[in-house]
N, C-alpha and C. Protein backbone atom coordinates (compact mmCIF):
# COMPACT_ATOMS: atom_id res chain seq x y z
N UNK A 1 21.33 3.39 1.43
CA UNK A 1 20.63 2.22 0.91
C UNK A 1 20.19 2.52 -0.53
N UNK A 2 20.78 2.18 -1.56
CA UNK A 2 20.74 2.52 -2.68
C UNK A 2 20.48 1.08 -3.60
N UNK A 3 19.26 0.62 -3.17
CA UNK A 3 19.18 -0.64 -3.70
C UNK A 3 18.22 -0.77 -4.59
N UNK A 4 17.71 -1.68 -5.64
CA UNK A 4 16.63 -1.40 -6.49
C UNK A 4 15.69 -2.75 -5.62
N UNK A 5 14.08 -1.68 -5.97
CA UNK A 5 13.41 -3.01 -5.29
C UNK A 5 12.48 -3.32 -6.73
N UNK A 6 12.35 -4.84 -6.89
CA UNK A 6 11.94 -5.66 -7.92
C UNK A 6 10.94 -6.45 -7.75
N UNK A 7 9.67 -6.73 -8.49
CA UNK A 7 9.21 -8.00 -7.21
C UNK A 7 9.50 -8.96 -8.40
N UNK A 8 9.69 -10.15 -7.46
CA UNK A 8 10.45 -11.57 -7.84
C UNK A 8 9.45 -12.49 -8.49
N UNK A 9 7.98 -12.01 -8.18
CA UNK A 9 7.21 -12.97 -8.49
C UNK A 9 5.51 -12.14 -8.63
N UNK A 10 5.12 -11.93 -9.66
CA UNK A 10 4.45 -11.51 -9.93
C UNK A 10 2.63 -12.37 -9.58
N UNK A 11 2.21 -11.86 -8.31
CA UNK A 11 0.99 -12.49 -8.11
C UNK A 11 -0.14 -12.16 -7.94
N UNK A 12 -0.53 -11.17 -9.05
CA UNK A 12 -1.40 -9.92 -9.27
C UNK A 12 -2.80 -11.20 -10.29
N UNK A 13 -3.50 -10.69 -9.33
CA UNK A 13 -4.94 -11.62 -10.18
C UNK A 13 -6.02 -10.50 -10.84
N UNK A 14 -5.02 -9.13 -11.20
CA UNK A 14 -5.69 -8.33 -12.09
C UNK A 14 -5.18 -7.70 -13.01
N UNK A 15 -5.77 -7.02 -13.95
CA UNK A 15 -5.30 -5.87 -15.11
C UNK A 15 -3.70 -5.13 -14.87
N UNK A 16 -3.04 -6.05 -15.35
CA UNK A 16 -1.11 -5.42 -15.42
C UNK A 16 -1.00 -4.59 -16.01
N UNK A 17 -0.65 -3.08 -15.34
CA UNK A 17 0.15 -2.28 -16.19
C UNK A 17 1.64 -1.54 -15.19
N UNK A 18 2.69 -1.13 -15.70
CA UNK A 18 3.46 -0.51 -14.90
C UNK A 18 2.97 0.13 -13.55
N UNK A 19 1.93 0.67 -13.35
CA UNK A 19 1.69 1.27 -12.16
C UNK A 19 1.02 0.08 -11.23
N UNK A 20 0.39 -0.91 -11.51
CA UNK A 20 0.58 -1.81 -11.08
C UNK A 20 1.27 -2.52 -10.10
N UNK A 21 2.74 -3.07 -11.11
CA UNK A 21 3.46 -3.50 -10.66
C UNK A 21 4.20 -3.14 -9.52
N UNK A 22 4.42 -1.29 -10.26
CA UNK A 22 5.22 -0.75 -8.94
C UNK A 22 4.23 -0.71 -7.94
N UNK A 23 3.12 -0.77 -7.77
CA UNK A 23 2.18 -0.55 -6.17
C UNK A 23 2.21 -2.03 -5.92
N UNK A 24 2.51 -2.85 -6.59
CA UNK A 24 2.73 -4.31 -6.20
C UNK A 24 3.82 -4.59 -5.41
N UNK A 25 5.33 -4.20 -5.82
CA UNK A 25 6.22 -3.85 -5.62
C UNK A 25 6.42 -3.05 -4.15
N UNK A 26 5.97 -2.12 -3.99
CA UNK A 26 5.94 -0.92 -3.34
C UNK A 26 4.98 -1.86 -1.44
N UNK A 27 3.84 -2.66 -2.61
CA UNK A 27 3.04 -3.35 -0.84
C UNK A 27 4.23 -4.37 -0.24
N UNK A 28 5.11 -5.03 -1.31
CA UNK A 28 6.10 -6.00 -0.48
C UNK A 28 6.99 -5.49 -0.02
N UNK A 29 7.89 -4.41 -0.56
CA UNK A 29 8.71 -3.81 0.44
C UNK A 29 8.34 -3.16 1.41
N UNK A 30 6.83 -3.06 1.39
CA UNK A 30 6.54 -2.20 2.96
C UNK A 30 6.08 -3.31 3.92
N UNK A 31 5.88 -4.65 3.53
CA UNK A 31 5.29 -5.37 4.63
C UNK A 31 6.68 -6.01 4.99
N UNK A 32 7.89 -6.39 4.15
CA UNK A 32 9.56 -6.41 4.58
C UNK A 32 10.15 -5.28 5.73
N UNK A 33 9.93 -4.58 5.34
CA UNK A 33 10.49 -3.40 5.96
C UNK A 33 9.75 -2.81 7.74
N UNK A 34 8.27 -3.39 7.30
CA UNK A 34 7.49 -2.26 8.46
C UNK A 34 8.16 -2.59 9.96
N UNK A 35 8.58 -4.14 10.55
CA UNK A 35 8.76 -4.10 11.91
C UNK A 35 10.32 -3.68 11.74
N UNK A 36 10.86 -2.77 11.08
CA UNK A 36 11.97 -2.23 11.13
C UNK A 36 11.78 -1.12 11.62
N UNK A 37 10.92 -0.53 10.44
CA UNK A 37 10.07 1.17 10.90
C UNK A 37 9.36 1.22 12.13
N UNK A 38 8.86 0.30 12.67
CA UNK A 38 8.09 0.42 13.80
C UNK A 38 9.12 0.49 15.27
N UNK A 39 10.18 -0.25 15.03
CA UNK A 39 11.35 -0.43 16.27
C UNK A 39 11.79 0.86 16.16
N UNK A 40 12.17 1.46 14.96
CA UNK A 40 13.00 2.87 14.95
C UNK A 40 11.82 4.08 15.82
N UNK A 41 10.82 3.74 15.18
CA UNK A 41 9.92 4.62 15.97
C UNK A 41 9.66 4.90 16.99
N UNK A 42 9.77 3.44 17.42
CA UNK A 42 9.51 3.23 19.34
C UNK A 42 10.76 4.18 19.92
N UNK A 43 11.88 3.92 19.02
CA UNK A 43 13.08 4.66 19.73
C UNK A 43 13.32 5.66 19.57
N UNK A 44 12.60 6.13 18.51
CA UNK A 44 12.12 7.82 18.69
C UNK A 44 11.50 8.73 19.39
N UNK A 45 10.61 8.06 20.20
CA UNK A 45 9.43 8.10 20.50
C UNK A 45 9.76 7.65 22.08
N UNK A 46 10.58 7.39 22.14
CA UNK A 46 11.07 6.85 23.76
C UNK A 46 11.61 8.04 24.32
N UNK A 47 11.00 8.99 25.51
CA UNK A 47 11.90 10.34 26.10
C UNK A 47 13.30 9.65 27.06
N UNK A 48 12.87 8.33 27.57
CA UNK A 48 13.70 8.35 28.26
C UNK A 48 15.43 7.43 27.51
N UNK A 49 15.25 7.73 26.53
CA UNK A 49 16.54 7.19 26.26
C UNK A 49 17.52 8.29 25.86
N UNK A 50 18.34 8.01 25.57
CA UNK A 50 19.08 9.72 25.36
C UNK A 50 19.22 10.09 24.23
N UNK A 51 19.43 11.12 24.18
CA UNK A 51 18.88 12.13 22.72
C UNK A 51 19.66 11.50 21.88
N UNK A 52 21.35 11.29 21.65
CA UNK A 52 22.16 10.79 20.62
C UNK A 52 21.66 9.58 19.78
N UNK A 53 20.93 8.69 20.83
CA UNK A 53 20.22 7.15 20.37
C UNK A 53 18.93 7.43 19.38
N UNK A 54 18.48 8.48 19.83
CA UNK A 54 16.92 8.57 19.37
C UNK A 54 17.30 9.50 18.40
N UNK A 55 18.54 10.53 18.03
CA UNK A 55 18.55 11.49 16.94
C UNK A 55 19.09 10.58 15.81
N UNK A 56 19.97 8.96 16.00
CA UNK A 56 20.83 8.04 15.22
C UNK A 56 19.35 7.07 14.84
N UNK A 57 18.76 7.13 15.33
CA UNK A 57 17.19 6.36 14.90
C UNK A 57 16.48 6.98 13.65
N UNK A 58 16.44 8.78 14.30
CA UNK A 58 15.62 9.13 13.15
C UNK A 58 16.48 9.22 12.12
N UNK A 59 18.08 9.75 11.98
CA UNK A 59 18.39 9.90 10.70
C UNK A 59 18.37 8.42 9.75
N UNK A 60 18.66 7.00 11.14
CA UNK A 60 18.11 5.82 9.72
C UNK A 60 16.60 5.37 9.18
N UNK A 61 15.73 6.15 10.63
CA UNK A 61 14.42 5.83 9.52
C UNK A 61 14.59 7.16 8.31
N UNK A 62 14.99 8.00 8.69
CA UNK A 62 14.97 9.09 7.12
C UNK A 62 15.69 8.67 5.55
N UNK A 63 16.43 7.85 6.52
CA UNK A 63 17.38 7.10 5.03
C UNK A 63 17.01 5.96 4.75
N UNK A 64 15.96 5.44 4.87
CA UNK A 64 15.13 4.46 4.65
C UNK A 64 14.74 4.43 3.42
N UNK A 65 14.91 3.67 2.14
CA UNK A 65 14.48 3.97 0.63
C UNK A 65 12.38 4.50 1.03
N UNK A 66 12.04 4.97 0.31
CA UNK A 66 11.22 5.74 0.18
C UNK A 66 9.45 4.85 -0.12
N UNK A 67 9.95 3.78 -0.61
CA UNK A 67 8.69 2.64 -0.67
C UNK A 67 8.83 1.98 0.78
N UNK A 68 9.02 1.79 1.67
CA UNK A 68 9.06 1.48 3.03
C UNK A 68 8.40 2.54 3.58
N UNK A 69 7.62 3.61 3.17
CA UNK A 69 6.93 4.27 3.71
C UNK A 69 5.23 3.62 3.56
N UNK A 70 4.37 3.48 4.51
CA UNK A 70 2.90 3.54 4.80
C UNK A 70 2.20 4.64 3.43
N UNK A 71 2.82 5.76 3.40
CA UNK A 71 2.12 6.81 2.50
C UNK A 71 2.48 6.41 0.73
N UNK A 72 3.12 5.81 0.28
CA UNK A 72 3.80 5.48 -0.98
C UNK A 72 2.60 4.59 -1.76
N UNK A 73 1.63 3.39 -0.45
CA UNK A 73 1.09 2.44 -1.30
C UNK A 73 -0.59 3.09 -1.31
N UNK A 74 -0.97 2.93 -2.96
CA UNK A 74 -2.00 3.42 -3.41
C UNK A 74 -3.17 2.18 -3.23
N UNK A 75 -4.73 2.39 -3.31
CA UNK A 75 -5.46 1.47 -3.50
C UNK A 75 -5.75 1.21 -5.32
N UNK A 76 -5.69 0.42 -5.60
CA UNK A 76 -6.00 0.43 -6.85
C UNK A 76 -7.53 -0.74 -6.96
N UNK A 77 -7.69 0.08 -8.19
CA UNK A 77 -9.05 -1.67 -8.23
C UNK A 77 -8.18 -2.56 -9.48
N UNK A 78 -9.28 -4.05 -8.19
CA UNK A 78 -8.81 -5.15 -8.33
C UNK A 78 -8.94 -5.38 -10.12
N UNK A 79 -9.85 -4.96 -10.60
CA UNK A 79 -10.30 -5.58 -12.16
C UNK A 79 -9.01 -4.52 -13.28
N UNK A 80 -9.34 -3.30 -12.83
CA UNK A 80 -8.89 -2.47 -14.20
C UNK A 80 -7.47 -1.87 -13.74
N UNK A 81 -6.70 -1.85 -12.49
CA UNK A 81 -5.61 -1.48 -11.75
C UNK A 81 -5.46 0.53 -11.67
N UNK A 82 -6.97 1.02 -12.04
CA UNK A 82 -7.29 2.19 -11.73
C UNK A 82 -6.96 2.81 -10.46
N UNK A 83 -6.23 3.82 -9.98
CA UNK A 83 -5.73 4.41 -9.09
C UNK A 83 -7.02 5.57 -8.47
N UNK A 84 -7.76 5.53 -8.93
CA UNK A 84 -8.72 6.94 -8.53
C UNK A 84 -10.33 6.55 -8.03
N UNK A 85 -11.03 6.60 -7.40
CA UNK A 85 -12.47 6.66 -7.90
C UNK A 85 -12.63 5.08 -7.35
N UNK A 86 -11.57 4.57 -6.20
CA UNK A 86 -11.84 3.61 -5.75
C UNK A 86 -12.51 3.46 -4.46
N UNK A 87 -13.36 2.26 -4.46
CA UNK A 87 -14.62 1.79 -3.46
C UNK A 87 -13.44 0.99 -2.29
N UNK A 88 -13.17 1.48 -1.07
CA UNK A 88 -11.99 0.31 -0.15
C UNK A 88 -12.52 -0.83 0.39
N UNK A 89 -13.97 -0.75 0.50
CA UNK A 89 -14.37 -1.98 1.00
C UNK A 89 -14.70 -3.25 -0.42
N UNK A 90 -14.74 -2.47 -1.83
CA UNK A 90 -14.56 -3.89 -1.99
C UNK A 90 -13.11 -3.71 -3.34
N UNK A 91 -12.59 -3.05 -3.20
CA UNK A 91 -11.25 -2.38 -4.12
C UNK A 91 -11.52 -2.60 -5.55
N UNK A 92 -12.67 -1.85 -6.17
CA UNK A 92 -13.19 -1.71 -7.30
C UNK A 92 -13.32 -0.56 -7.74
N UNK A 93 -13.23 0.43 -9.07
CA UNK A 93 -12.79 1.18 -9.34
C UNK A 93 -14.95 1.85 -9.19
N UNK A 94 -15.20 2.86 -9.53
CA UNK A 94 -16.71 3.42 -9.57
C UNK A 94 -17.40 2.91 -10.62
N UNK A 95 -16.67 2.35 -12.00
CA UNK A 95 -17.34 2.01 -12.86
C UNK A 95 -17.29 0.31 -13.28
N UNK A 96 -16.09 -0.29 -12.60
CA UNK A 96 -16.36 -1.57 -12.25
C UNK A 96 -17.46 -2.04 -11.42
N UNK A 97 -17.54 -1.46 -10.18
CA UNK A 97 -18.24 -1.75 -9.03
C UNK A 97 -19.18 -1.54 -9.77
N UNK A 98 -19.84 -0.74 -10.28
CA UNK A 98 -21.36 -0.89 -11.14
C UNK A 98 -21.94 -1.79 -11.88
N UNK A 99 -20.86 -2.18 -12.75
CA UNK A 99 -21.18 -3.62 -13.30
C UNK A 99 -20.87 -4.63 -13.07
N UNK A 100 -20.21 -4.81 -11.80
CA UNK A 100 -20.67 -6.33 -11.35
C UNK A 100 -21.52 -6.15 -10.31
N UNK A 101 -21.90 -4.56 -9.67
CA UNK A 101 -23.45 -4.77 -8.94
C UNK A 101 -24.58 -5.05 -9.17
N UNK A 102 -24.58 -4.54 -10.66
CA UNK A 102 -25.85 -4.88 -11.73
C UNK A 102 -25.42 -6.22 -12.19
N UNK A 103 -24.14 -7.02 -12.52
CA UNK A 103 -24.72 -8.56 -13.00
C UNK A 103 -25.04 -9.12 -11.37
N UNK A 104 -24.89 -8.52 -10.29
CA UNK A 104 -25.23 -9.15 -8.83
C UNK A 104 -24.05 -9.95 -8.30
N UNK A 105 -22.42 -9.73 -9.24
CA UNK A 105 -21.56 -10.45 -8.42
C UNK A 105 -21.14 -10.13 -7.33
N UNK A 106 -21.38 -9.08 -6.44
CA UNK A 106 -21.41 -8.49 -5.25
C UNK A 106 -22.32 -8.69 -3.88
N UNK A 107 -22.16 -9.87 -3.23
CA UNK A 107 -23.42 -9.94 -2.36
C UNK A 107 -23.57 -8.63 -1.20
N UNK A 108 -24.74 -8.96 -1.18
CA UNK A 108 -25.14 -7.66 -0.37
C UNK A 108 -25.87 -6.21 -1.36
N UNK A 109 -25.41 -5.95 -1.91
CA UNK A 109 -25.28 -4.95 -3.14
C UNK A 109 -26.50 -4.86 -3.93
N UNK A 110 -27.27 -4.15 -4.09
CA UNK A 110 -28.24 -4.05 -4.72
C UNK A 110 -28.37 -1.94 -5.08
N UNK A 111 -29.25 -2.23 -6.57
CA UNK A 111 -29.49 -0.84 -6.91
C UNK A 111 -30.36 -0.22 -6.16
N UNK A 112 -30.19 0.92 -5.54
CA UNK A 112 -31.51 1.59 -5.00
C UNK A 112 -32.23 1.95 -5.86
N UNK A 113 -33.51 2.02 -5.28
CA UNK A 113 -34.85 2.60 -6.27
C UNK A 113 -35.33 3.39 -5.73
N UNK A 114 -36.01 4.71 -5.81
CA UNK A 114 -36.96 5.03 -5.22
C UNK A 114 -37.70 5.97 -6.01
């Protein structure tokens, strides 16, 4: 499978840069792909079928292009498309999330004091 994956339609409501795109890229071919990966698995994962079926399973999930993997897609934050130092519950980078906790666009969220 030697195919290029592209995305067709760009529907990113944050900060574009190449790494971006490709983790943009990278979330649609894995939500295309996953009930593929998940059937191969089951049949991996099945003792009672016979070994030839379940060894012809794993070598096509192994040849599976490499963004169809779960481990490939990064969290990035939503504002600055920062890869590191990200918050998952609200996908903001450490120094975004600060300033829109302090203008209060975050409900719930408040500075501690003590």
């Amino acid at each position: 499978m030697s195919q290029f994956f592209r995305a067709k339609k760009l529907d990113l409501g944050c900060f574009i840069n190449i790494k971006t795109i490709r983790d943009h890229t990278k979330r649609k071919v894995y939500a295309q792909y996953e009930p593929e990966r998940q059937a191969l698995r089951y049949i991996i994962r099945n003792t009672t079928l016979p070994a030839r079926t379940r060894a012809e399973a794993q070598l096509q999930l192994t040849q599976m292009h490499c963004y169809t993997r779960p481990t490939q897609i990064r969290g990035r934050c939503l504002m600055g498309g920062k890869g590191r130092g990200i918050f998952r519950d609200f996908k903001l980078s450490r120094y975004n999330f600060r300033m829109e906790a302090l203008e209060g666009n975050l409900p719930g969220v408040k500075k501690a004091s003590w």
